[in-house]
PDB file of N, CA and C in Angstrom:
ATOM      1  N   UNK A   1     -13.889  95.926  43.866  1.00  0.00           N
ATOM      2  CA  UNK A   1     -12.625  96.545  43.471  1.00  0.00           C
ATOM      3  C   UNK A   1     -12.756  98.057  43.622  1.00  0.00           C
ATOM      4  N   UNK A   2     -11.861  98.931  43.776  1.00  0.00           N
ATOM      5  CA  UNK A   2     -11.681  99.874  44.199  1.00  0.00           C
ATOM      6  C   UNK A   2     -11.282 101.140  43.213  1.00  0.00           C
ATOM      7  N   UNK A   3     -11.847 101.353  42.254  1.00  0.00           N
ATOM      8  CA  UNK A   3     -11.279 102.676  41.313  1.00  0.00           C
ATOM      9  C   UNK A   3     -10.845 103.846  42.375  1.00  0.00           C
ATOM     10  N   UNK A   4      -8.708 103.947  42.150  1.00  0.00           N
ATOM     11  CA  UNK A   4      -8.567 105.096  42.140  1.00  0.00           C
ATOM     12  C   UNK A   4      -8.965 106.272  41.199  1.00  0.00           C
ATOM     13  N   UNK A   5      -8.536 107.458  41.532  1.00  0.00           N
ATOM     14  CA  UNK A   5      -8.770 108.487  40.984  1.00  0.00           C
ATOM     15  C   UNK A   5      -7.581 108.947  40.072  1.00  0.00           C
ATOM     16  N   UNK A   6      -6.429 107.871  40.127  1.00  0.00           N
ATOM     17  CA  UNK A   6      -5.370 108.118  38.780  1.00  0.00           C
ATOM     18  C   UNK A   6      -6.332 107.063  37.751  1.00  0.00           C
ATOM     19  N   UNK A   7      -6.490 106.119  38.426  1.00  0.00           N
ATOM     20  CA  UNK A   7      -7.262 105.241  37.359  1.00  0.00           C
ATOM     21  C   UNK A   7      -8.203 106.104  36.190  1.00  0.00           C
ATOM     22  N   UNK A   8      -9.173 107.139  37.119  1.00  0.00           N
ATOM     23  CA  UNK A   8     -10.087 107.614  36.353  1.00  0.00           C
ATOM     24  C   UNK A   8      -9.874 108.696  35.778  1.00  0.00           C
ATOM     25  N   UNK A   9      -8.482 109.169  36.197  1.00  0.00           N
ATOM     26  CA  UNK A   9      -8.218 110.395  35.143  1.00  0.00           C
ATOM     27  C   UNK A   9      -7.300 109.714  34.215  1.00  0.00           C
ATOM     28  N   UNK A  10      -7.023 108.931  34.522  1.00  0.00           N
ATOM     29  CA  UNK A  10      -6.258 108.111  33.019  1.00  0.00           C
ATOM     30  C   UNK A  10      -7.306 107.792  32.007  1.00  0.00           C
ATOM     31  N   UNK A  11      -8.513 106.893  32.695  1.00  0.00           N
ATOM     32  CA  UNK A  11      -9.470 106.640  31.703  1.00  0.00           C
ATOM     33  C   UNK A  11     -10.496 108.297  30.882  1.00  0.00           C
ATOM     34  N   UNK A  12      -9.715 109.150  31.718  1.00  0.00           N
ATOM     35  CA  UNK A  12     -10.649 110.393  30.979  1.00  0.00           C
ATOM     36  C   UNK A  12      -9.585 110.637  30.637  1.00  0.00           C
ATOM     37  N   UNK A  13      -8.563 111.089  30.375  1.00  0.00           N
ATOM     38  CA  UNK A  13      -7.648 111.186  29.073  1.00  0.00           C
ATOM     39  C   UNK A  13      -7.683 110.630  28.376  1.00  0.00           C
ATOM     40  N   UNK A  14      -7.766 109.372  28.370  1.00  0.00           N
ATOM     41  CA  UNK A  14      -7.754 108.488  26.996  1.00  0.00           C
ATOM     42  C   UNK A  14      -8.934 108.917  26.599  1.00  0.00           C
ATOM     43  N   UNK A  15     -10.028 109.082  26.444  1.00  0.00           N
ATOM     44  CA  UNK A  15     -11.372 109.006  26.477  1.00  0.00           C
ATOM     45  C   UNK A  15     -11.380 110.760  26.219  1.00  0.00           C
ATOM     46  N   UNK A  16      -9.984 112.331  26.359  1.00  0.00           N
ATOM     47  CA  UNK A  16     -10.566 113.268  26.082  1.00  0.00           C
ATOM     48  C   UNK A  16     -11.559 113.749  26.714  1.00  0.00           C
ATOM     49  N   UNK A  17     -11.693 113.308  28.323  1.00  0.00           N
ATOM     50  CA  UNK A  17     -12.838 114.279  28.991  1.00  0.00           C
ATOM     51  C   UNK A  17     -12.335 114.568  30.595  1.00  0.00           C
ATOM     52  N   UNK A  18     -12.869 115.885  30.814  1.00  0.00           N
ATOM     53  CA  UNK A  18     -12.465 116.127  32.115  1.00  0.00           C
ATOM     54  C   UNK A  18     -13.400 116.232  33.167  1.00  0.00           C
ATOM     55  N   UNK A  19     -13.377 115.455  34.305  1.00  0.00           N
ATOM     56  CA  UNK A  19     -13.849 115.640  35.525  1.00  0.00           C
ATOM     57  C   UNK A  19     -13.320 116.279  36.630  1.00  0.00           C
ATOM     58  N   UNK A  20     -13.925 117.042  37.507  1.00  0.00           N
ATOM     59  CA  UNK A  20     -13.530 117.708  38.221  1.00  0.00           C
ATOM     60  C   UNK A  20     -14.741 117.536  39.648  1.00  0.00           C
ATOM     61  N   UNK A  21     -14.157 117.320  40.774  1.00  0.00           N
ATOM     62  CA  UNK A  21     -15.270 117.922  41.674  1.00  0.00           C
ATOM     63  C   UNK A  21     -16.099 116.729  42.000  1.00  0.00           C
ATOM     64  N   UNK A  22     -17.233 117.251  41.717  1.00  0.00           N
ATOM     65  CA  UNK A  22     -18.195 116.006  42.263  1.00  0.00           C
ATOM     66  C   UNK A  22     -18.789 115.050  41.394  1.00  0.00           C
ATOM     67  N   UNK A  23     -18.233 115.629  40.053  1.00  0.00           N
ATOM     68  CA  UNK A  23     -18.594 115.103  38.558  1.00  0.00           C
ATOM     69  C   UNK A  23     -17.772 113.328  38.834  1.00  0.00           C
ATOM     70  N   UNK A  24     -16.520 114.214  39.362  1.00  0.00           N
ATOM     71  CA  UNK A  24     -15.103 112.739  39.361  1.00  0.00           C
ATOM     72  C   UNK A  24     -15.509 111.815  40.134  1.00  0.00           C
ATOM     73  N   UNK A  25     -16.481 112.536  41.367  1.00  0.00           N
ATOM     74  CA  UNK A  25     -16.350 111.173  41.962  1.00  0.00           C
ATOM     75  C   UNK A  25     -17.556 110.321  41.907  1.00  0.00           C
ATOM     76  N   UNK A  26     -18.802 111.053  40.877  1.00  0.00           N
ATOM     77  CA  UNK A  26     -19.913 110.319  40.680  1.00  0.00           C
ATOM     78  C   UNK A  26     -19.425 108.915  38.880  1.00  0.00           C
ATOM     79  N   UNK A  27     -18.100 109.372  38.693  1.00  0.00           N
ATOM     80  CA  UNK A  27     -17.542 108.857  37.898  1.00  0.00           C
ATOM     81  C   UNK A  27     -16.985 107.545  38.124  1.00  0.00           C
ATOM     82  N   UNK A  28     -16.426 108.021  39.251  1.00  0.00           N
ATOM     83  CA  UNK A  28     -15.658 106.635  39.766  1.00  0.00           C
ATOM     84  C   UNK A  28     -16.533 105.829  40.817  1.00  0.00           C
ATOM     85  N   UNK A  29     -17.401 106.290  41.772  1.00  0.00           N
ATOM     86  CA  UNK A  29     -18.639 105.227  41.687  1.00  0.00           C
ATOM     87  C   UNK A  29     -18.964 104.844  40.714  1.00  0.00           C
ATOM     88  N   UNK A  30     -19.622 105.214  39.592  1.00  0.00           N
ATOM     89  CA  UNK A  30     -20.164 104.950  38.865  1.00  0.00           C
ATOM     90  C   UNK A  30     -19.302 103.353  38.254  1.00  0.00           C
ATOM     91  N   UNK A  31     -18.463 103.769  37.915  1.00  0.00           N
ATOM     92  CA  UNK A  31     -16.700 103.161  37.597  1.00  0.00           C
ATOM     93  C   UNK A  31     -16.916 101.377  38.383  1.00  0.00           C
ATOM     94  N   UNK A  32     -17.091 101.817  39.480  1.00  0.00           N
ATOM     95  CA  UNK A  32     -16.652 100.668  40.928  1.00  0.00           C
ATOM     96  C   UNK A  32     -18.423  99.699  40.446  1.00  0.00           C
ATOM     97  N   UNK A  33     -19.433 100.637  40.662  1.00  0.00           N
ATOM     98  CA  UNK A  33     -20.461 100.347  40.460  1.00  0.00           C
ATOM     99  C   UNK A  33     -20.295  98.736  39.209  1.00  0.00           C
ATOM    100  N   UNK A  34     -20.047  99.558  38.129  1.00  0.00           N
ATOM    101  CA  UNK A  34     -19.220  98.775  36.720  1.00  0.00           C
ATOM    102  C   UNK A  34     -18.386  97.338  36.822  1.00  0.00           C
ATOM    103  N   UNK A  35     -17.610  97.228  37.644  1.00  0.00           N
ATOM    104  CA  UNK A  35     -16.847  96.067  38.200  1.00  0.00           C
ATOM    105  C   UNK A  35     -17.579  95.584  39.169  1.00  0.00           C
ATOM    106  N   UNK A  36     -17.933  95.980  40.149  1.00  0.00           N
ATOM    107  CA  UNK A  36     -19.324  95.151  41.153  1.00  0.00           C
ATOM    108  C   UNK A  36     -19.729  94.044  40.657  1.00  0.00           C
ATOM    109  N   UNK A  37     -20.448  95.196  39.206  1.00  0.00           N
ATOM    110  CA  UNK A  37     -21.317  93.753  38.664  1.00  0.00           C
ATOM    111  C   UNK A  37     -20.861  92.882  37.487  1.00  0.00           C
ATOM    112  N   UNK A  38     -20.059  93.264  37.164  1.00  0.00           N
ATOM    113  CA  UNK A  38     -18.732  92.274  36.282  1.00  0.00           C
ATOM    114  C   UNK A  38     -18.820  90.864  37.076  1.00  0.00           C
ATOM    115  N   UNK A  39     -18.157  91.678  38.458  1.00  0.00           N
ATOM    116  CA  UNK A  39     -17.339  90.019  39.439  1.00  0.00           C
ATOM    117  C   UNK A  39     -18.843  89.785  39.367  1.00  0.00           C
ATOM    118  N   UNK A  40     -19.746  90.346  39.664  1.00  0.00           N
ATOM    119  CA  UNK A  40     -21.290  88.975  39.604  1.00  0.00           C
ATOM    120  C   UNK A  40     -21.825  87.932  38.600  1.00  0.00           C
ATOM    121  N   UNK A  41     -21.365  88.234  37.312  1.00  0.00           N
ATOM    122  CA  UNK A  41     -21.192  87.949  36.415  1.00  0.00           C
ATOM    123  C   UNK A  41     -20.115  86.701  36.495  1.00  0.00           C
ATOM    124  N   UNK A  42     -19.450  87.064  36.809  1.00  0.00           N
ATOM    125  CA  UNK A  42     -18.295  85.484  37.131  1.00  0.00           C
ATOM    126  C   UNK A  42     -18.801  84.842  38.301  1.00  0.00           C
ATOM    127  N   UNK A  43     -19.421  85.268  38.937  1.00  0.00           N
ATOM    128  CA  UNK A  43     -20.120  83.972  40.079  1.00  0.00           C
ATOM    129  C   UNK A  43     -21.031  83.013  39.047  1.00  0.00           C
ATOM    130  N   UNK A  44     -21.348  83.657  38.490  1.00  0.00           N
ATOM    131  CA  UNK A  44     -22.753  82.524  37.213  1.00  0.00           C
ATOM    132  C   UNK A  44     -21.855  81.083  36.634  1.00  0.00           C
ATOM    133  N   UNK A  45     -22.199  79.851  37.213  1.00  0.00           N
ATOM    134  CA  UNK A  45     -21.673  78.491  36.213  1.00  0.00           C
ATOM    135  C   UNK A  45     -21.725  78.784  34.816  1.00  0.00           C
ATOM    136  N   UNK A  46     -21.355  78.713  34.117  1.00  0.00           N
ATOM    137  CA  UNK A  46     -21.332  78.574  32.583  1.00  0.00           C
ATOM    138  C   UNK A  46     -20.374  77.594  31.596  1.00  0.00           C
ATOM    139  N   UNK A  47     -20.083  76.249  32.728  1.00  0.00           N
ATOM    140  CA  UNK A  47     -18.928  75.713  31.869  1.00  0.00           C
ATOM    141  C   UNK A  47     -20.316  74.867  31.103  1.00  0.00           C
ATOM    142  N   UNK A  48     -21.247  74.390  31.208  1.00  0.00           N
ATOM    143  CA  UNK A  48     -22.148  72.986  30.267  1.00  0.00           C
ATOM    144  C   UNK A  48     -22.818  74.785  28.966  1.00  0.00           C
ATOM    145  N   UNK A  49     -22.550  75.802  29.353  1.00  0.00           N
ATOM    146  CA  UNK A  49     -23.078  76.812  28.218  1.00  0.00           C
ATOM    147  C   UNK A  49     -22.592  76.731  27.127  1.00  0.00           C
ATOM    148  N   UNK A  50     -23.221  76.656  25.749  1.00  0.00           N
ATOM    149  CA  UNK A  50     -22.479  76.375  24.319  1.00  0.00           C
ATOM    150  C   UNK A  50     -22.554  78.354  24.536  1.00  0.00           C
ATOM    151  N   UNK A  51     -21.812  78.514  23.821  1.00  0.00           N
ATOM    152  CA  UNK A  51     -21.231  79.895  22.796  1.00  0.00           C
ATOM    153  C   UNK A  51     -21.886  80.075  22.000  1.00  0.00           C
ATOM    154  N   UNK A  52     -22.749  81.433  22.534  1.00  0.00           N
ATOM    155  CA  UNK A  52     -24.473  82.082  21.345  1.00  0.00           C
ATOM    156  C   UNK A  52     -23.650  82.497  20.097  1.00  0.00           C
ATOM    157  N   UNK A  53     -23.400  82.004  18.825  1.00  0.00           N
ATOM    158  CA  UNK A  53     -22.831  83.458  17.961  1.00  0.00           C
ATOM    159  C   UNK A  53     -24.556  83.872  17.325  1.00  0.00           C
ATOM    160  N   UNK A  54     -24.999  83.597  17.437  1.00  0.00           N
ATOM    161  CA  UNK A  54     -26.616  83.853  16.358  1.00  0.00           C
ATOM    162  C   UNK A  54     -27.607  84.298  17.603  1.00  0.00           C
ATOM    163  N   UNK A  55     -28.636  84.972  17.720  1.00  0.00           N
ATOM    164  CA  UNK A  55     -29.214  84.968  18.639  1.00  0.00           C
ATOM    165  C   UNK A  55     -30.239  84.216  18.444  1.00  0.00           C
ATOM    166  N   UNK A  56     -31.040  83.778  17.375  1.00  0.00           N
ATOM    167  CA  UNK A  56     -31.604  82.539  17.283  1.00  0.00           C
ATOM    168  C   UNK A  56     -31.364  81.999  16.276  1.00  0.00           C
ATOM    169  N   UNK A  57     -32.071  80.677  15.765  1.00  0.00           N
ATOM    170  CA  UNK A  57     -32.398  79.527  15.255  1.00  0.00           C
ATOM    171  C   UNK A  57     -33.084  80.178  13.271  1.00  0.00           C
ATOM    172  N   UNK A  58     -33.339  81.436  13.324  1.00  0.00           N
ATOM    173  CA  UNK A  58     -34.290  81.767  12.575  1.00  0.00           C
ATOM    174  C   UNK A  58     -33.283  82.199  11.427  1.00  0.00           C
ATOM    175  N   UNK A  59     -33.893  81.656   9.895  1.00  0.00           N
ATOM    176  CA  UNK A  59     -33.190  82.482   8.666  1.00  0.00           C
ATOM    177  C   UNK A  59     -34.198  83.398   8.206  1.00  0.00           C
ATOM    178  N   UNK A  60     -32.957  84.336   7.610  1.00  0.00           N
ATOM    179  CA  UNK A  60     -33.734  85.622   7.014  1.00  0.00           C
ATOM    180  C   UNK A  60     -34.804  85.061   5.304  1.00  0.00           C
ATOM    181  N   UNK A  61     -35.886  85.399   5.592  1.00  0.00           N
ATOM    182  CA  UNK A  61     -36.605  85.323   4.337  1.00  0.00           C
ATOM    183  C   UNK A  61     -37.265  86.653   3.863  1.00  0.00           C
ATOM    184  N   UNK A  62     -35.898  86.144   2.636  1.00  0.00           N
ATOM    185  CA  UNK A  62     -36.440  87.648   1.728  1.00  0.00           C
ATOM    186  C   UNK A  62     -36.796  87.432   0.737  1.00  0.00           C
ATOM    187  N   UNK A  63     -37.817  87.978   0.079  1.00  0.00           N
ATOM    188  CA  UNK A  63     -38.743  88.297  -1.156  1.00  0.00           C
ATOM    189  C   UNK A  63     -37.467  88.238  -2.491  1.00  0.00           C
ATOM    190  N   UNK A  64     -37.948  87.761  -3.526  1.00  0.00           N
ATOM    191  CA  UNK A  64     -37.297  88.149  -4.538  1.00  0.00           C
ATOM    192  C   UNK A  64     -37.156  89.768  -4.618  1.00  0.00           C
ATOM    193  N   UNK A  65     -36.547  89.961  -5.272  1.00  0.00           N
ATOM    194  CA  UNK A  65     -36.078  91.543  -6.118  1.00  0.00           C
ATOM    195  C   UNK A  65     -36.713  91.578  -7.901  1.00  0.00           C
ATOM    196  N   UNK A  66     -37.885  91.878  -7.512  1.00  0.00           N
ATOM    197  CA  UNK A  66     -38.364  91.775  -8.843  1.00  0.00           C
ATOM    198  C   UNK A  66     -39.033  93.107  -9.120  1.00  0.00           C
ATOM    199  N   UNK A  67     -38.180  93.772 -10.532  1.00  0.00           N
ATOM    200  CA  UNK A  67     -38.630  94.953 -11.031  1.00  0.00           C
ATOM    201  C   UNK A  67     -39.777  95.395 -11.537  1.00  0.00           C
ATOM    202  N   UNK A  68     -40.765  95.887 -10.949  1.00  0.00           N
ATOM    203  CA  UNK A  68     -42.158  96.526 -11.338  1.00  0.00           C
ATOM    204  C   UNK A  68     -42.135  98.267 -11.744  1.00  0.00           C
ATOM    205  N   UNK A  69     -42.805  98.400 -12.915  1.00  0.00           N
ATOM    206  CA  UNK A  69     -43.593  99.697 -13.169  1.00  0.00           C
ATOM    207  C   UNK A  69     -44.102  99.902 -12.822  1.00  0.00           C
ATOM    208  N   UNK A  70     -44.127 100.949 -11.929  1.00  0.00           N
ATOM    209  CA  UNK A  70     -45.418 101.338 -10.723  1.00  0.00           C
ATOM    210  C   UNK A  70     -46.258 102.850 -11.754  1.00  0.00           C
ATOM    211  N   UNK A  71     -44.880 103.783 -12.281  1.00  0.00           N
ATOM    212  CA  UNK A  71     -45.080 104.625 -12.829  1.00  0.00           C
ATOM    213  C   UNK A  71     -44.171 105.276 -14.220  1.00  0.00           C
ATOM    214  N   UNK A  72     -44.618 105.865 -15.175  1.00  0.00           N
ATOM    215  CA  UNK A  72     -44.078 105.714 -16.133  1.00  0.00           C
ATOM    216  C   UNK A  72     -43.100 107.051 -16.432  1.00  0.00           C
ATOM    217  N   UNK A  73     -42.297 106.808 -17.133  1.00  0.00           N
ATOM    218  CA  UNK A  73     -41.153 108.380 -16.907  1.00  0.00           C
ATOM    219  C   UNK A  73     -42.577 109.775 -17.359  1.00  0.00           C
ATOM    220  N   UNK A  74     -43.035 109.512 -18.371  1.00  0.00           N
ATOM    221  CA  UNK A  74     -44.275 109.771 -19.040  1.00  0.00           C
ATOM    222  C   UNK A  74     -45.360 111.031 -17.617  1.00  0.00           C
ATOM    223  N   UNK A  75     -45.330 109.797 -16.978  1.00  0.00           N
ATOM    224  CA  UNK A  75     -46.461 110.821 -15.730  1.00  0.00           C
ATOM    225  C   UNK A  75     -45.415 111.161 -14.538  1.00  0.00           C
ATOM    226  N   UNK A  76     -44.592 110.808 -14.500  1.00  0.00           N
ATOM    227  CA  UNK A  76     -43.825 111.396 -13.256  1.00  0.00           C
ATOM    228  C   UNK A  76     -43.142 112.880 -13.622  1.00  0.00           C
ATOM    229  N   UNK A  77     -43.320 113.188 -15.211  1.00  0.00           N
ATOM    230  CA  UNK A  77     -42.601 114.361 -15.961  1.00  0.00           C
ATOM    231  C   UNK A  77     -43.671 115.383 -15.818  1.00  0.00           C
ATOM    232  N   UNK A  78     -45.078 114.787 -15.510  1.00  0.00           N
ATOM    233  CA  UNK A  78     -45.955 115.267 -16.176  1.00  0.00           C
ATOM    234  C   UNK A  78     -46.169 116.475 -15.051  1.00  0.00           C
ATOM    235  N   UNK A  79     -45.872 116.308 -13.837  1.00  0.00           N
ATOM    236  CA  UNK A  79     -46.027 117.683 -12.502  1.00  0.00           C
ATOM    237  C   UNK A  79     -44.829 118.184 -12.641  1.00  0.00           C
ATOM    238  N   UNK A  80     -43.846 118.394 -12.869  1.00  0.00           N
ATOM    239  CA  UNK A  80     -42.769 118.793 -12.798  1.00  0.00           C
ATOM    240  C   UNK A  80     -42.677 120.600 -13.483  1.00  0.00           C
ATOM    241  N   UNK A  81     -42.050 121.010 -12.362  1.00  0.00           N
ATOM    242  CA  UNK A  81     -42.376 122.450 -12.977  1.00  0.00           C
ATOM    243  C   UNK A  81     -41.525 122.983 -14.166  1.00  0.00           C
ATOM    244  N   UNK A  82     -40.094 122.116 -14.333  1.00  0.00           N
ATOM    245  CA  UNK A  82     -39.660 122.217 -15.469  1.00  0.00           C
ATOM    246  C   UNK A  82     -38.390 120.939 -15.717  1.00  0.00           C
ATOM    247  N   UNK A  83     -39.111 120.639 -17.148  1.00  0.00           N
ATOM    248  CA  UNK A  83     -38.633 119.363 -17.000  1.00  0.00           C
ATOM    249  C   UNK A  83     -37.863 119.335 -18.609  1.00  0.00           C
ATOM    250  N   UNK A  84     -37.204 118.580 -19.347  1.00  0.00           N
ATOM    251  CA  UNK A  84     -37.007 118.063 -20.630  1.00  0.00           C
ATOM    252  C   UNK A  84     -37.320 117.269 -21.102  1.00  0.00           C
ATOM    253  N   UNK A  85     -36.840 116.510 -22.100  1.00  0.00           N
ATOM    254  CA  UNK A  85     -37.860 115.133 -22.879  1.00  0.00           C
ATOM    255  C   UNK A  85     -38.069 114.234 -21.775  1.00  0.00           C
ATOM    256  N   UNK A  86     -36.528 113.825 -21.224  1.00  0.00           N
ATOM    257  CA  UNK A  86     -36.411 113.054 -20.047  1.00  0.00           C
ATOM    258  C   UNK A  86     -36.000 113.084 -18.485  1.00  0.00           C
ATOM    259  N   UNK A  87     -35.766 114.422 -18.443  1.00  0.00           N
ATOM    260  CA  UNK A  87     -35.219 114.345 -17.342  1.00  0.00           C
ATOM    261  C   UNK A  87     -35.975 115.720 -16.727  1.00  0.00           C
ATOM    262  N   UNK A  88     -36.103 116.019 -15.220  1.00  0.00           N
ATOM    263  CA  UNK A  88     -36.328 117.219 -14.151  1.00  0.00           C
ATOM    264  C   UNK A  88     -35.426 117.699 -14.435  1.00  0.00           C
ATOM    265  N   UNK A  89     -36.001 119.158 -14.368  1.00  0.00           N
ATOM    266  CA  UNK A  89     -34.917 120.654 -14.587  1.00  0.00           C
ATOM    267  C   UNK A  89     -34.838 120.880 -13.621  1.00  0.00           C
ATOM    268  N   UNK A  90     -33.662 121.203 -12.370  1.00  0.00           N
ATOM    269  CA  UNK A  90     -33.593 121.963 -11.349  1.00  0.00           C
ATOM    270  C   UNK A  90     -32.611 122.970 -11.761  1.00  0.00           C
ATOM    271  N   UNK A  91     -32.510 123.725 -10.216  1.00  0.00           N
ATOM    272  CA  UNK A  91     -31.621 125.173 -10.920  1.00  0.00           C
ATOM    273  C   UNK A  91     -30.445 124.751 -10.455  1.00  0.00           C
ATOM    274  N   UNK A  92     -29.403 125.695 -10.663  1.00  0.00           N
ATOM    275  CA  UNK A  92     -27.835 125.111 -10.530  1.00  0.00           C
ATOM    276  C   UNK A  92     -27.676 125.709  -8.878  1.00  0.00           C
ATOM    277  N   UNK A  93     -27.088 124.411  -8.689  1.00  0.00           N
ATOM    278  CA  UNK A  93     -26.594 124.190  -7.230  1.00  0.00           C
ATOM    279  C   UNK A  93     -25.190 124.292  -7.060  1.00  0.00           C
ATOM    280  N   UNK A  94     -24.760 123.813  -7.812  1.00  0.00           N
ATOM    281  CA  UNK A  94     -23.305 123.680  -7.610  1.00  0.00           C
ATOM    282  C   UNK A  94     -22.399 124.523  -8.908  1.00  0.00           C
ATOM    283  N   UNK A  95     -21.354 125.693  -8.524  1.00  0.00           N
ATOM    284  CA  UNK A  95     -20.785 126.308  -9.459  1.00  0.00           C
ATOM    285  C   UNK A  95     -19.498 126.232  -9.631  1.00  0.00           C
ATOM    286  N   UNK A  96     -18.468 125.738 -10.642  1.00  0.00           N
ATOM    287  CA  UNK A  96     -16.994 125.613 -10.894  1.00  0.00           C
ATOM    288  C   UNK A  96     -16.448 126.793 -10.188  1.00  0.00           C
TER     289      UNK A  96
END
């Protein structure tokens, strides 16, 4: 198939981009290139093909979600260059 060059400045308007020159026409090869191998794609039999929706056979195995103490508020306070009973002191970031 044959991409004109209204074709491909239609598809670069819609798309918000401009070609010009030698840019346009490595575009619209490029373009033709694109449909080439489409129609090859329809030469392939595929009527006995079932319809992939999954790409395989495999279920996801996931681990429980089980909550561990790795560390205690206690020592994670304890490097902190300024902290309160419970919480990190940082400085103010954000001002009304």
């Amino acid at each position: 198939m044959q991409i004109s060059e209204e074709v491909v400045d239609h598809i670069a308007h819609l798309a918000r981009l401009e070609f010009t020159g030698d840019s346009k026409k490595a575009i619209q090869q490029d373009m033709e290139n694109i449909v080439r191998f489409m129609d090859k794609l329809s030469e392939v039999e595929t009527g006995d093909v079932e319809p992939l929706i999954f790409m395989s056979d495999e279920v996801n195995v996931l681990r429980d979600d089980v909550a561990v103490v790795s560390i205690t508020q206690k020592e994670a306070l304890k490097n902190a260059p300024k902290h309160d009973s419970d919480y990190f002191r940082i400085p103010k970031v954000l001002s009304k």
